[in-house]
N, C-alpha and C. Protein backbone atom coordinates (compact mmCIF):
# COMPACT_ATOMS: atom_id res chain seq x y z
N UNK A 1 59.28 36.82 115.29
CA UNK A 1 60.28 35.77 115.32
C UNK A 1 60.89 35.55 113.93
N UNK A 2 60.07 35.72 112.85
CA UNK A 2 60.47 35.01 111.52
C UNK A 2 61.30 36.90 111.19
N UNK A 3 60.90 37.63 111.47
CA UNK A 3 62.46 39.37 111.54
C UNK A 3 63.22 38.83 112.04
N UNK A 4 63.56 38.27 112.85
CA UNK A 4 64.53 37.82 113.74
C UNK A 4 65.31 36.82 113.27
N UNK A 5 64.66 36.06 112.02
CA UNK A 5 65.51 34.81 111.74
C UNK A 5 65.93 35.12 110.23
N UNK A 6 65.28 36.36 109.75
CA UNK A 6 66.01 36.56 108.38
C UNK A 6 67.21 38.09 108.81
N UNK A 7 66.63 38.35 109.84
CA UNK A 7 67.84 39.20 110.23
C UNK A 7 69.29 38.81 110.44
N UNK A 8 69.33 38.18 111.34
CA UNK A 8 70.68 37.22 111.53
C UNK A 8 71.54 36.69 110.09
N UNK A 9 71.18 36.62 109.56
CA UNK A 9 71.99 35.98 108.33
C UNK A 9 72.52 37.61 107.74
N UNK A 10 71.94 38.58 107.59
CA UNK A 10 72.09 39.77 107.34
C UNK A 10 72.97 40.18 108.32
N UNK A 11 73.11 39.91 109.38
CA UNK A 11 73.55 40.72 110.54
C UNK A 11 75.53 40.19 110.47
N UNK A 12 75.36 39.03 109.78
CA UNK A 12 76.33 37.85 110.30
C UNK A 12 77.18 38.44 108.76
N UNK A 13 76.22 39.06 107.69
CA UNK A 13 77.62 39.37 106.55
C UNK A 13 77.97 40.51 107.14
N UNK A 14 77.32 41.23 107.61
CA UNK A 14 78.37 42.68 108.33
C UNK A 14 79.33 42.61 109.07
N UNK A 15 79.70 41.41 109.59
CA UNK A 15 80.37 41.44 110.25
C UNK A 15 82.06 41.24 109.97
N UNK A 16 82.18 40.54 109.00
CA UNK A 16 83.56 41.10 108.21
C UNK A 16 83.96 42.00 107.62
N UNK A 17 82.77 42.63 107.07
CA UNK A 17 82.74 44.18 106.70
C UNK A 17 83.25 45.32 108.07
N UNK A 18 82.45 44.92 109.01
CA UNK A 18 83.23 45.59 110.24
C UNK A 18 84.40 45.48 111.11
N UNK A 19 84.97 44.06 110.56
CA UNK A 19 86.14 43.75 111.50
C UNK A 19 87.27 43.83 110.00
N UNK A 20 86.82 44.28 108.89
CA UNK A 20 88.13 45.52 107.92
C UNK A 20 88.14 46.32 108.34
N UNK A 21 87.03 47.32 108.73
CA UNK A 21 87.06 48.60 109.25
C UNK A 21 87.72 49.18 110.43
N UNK A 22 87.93 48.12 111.20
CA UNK A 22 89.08 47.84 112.15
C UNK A 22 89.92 48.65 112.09
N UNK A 23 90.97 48.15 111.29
CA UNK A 23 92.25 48.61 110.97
C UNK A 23 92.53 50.15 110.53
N UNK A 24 91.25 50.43 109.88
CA UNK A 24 91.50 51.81 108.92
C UNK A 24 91.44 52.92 110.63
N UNK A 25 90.38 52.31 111.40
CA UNK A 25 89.66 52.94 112.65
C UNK A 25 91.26 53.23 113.26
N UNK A 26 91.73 51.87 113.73
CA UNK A 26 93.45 52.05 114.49
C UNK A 26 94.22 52.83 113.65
N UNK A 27 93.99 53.01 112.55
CA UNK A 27 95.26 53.98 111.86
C UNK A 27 94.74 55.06 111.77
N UNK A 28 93.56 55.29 112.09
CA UNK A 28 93.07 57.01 112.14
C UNK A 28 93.49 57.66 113.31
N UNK A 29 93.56 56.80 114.65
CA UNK A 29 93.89 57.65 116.13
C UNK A 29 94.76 58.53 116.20
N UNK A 30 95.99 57.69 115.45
CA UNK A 30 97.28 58.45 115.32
C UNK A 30 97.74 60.28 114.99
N UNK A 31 96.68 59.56 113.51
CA UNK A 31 96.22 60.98 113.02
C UNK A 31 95.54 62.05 113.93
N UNK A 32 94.60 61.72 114.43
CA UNK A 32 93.60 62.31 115.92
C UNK A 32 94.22 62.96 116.92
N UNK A 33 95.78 62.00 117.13
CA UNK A 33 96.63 62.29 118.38
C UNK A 33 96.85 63.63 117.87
N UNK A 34 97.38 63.69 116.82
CA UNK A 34 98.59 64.92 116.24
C UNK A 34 97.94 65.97 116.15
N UNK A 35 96.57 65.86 115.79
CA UNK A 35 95.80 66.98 115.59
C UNK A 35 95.34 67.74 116.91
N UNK A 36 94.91 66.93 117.99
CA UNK A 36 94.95 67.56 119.40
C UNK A 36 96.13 68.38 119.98
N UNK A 37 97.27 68.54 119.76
CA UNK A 37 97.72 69.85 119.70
C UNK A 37 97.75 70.94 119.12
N UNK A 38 97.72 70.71 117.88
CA UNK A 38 97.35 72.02 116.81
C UNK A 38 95.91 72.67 117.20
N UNK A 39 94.87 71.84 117.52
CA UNK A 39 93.75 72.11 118.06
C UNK A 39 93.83 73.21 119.31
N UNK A 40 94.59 72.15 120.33
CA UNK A 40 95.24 73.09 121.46
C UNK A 40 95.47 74.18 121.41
N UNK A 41 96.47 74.79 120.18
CA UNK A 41 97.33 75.65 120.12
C UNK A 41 96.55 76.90 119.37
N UNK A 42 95.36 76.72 118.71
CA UNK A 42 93.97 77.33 117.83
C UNK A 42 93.33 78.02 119.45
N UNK A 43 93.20 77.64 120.25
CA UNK A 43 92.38 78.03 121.05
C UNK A 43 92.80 79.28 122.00
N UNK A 44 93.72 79.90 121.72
CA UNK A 44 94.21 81.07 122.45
C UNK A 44 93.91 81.86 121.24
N UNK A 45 94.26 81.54 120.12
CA UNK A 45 94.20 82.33 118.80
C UNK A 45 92.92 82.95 118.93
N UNK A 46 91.99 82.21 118.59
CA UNK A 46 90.52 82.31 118.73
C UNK A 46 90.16 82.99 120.10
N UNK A 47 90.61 82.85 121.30
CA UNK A 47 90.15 83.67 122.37
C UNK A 47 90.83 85.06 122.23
N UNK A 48 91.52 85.26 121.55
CA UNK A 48 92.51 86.77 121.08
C UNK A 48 91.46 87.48 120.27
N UNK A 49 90.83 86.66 119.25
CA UNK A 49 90.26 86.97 118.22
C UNK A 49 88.49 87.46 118.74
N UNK A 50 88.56 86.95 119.85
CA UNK A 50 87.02 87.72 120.48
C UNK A 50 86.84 88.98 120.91
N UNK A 51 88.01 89.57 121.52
CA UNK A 51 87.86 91.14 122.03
C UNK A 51 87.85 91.89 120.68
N UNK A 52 88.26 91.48 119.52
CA UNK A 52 88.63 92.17 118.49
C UNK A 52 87.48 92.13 117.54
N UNK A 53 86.43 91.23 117.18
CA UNK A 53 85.24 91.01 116.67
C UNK A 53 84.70 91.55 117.85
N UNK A 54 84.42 91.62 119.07
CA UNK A 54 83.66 92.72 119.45
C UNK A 54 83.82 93.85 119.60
N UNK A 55 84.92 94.35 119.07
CA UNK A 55 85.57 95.92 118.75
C UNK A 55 84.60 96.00 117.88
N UNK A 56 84.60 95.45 116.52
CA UNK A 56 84.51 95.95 115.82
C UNK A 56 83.07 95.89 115.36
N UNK A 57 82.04 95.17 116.26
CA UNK A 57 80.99 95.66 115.80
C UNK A 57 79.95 97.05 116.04
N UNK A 58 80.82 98.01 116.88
CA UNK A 58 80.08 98.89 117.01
C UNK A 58 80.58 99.80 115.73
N UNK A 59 81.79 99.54 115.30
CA UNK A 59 82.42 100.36 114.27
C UNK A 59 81.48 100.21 112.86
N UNK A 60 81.42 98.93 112.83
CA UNK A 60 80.42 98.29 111.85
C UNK A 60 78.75 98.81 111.84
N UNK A 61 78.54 99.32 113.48
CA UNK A 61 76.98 99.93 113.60
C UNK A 61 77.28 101.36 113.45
N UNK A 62 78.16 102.16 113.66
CA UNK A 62 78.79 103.10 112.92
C UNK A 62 78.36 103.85 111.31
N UNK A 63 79.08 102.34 110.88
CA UNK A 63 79.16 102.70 109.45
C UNK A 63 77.72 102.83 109.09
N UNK A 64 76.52 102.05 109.58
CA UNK A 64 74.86 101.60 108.90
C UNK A 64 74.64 103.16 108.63
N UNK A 65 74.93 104.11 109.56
CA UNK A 65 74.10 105.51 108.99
C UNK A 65 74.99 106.20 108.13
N UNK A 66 75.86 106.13 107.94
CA UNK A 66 76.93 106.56 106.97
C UNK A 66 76.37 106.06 105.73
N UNK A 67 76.11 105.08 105.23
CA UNK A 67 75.96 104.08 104.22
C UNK A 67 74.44 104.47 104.00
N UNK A 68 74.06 105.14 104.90
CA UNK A 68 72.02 105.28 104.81
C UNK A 68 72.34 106.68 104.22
N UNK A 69 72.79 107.44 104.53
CA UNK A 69 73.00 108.75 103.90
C UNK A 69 73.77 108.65 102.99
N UNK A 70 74.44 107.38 102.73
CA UNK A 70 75.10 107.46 101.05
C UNK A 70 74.06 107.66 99.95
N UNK A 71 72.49 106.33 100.49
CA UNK A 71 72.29 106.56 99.26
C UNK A 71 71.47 107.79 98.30
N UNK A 72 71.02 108.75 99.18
CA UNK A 72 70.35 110.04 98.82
C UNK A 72 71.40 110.32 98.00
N UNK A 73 72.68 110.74 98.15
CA UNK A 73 73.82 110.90 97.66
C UNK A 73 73.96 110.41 96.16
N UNK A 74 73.66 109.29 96.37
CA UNK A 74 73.92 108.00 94.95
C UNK A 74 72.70 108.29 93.86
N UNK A 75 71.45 108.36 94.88
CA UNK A 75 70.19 108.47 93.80
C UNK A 75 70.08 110.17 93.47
N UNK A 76 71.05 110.59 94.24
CA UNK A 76 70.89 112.08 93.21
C UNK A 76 71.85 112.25 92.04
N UNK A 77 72.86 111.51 92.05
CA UNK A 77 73.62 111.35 91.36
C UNK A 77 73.32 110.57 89.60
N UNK A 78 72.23 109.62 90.03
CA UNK A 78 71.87 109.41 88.85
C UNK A 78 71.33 110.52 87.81
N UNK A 79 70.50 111.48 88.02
CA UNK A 79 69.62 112.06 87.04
C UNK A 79 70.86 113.09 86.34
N UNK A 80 72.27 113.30 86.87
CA UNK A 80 73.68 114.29 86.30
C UNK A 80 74.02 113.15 85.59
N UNK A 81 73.92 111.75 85.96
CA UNK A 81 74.80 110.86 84.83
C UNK A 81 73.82 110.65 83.79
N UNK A 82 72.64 110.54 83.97
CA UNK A 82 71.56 110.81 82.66
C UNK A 82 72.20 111.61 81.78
N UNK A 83 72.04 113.16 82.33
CA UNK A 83 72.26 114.29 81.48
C UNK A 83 73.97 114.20 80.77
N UNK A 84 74.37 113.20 81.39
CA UNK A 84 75.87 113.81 80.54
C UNK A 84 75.80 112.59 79.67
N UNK A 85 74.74 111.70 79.46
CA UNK A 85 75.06 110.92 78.24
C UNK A 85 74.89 111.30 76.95
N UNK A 86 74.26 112.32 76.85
CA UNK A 86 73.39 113.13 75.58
C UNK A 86 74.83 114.01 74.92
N UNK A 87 75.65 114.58 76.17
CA UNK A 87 76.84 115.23 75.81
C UNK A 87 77.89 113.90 75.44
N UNK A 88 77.87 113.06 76.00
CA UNK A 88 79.36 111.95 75.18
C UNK A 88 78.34 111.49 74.48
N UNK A 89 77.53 111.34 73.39
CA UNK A 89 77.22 111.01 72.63
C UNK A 89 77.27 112.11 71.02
N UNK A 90 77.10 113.43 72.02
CA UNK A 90 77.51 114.01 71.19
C UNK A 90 79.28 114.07 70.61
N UNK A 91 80.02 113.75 71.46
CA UNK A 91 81.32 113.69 71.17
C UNK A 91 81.84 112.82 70.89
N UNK A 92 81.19 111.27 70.69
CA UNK A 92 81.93 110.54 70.10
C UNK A 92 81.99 110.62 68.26
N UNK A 93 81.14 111.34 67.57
CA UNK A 93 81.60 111.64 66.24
C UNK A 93 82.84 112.09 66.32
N UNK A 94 83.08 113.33 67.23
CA UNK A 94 84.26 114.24 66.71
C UNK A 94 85.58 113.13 67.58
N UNK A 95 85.49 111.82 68.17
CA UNK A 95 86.70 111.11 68.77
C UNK A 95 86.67 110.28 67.77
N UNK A 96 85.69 109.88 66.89
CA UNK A 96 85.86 108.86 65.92
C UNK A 96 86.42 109.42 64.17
N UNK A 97 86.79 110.70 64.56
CA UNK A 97 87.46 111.06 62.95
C UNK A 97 88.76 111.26 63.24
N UNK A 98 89.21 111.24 62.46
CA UNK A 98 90.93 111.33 62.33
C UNK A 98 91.25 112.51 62.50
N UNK A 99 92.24 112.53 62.91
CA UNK A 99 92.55 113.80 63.41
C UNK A 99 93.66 114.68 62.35
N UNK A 100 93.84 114.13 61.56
CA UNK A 100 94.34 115.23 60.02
C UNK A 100 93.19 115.41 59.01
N UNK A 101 91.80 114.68 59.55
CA UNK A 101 90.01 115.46 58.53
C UNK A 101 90.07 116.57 59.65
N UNK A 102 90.52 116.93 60.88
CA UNK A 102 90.26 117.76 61.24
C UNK A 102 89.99 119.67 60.82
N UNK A 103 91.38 119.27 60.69
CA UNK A 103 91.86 120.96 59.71
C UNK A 103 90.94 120.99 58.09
N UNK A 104 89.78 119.87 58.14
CA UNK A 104 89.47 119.88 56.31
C UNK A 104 90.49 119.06 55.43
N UNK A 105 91.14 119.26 55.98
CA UNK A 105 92.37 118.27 55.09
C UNK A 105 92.53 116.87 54.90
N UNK A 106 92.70 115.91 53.72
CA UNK A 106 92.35 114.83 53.74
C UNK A 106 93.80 113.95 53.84
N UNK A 107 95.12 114.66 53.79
CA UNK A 107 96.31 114.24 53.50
C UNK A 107 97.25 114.20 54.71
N UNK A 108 98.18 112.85 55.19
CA UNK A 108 98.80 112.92 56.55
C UNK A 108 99.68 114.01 56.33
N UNK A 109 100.36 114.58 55.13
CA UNK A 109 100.64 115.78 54.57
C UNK A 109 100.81 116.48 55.50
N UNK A 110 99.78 117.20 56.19
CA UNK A 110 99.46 118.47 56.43
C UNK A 110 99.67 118.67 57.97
N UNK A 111 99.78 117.42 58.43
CA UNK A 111 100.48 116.96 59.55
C UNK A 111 101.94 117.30 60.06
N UNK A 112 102.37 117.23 58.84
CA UNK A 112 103.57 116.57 59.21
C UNK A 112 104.88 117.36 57.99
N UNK A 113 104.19 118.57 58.17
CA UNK A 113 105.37 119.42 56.78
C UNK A 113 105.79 120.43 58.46
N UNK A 114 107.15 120.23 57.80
CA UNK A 114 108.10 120.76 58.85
C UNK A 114 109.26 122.45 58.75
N UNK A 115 108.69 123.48 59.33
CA UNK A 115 109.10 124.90 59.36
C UNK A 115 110.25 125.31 60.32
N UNK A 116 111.89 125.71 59.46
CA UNK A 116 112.26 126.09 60.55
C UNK A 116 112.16 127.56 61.74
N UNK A 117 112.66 127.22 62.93
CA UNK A 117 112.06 128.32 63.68
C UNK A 117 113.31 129.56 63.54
């Protein structure tokens, strides 16, 4: 009895709190109305869109062994990209010199002296 009598006083401030909420509630329907056609109009879309997701999952079970025999493919592929790092490592000295130290020569000079033909 004594829940009951401290409830009520609690019960009694909600209640202007709920009769604002009123209004916001009546101005949402409107919104609600407009959207039930667009809704409407989604639902053929989406029934179009089912024969076509079930196309495509056999295409998709398809691909699983394709993709299973990729990776033998992939992990053999690593131990050739090993071996060719040893070779571009060897070649980045000769990409990092200039290319008139090439000939021995230290002068853009030697580049660039001009013979007629």
């Amino acid at each position: 009895m004594t829940l009951t009598v401290k409830l009520v006083p609690s019960l009694l401030l909600l209640v202007p709190s709920l009769l604002l909420l009123v209004p916001s509630l009546l101005l949402l329907v409107p919104s609600l109305l407009l959207l039930v056609p667009s809704l409407l109009l989604l639902v053929p879309s989406l029934l179009l869109l089912v024969p076509s997701l079930l196309l495509l999952v056999p295409s998709l079970l398809l691909l699983v062994p394709s993709l299973l025999l990729l990776v033998p493919s992939l992990l053999l592929l690593v131990p050739s990209l090993l071996l060719l790092v040893p070779s571009l490592l060897l070649l980045v000295p000769s990409l990092l010199q200039r290319p008139w130290e090439k000939n021995g020569s230290r002068s853009l000079t030697s580049l660039c002296h001009w013979s007629p033909v």
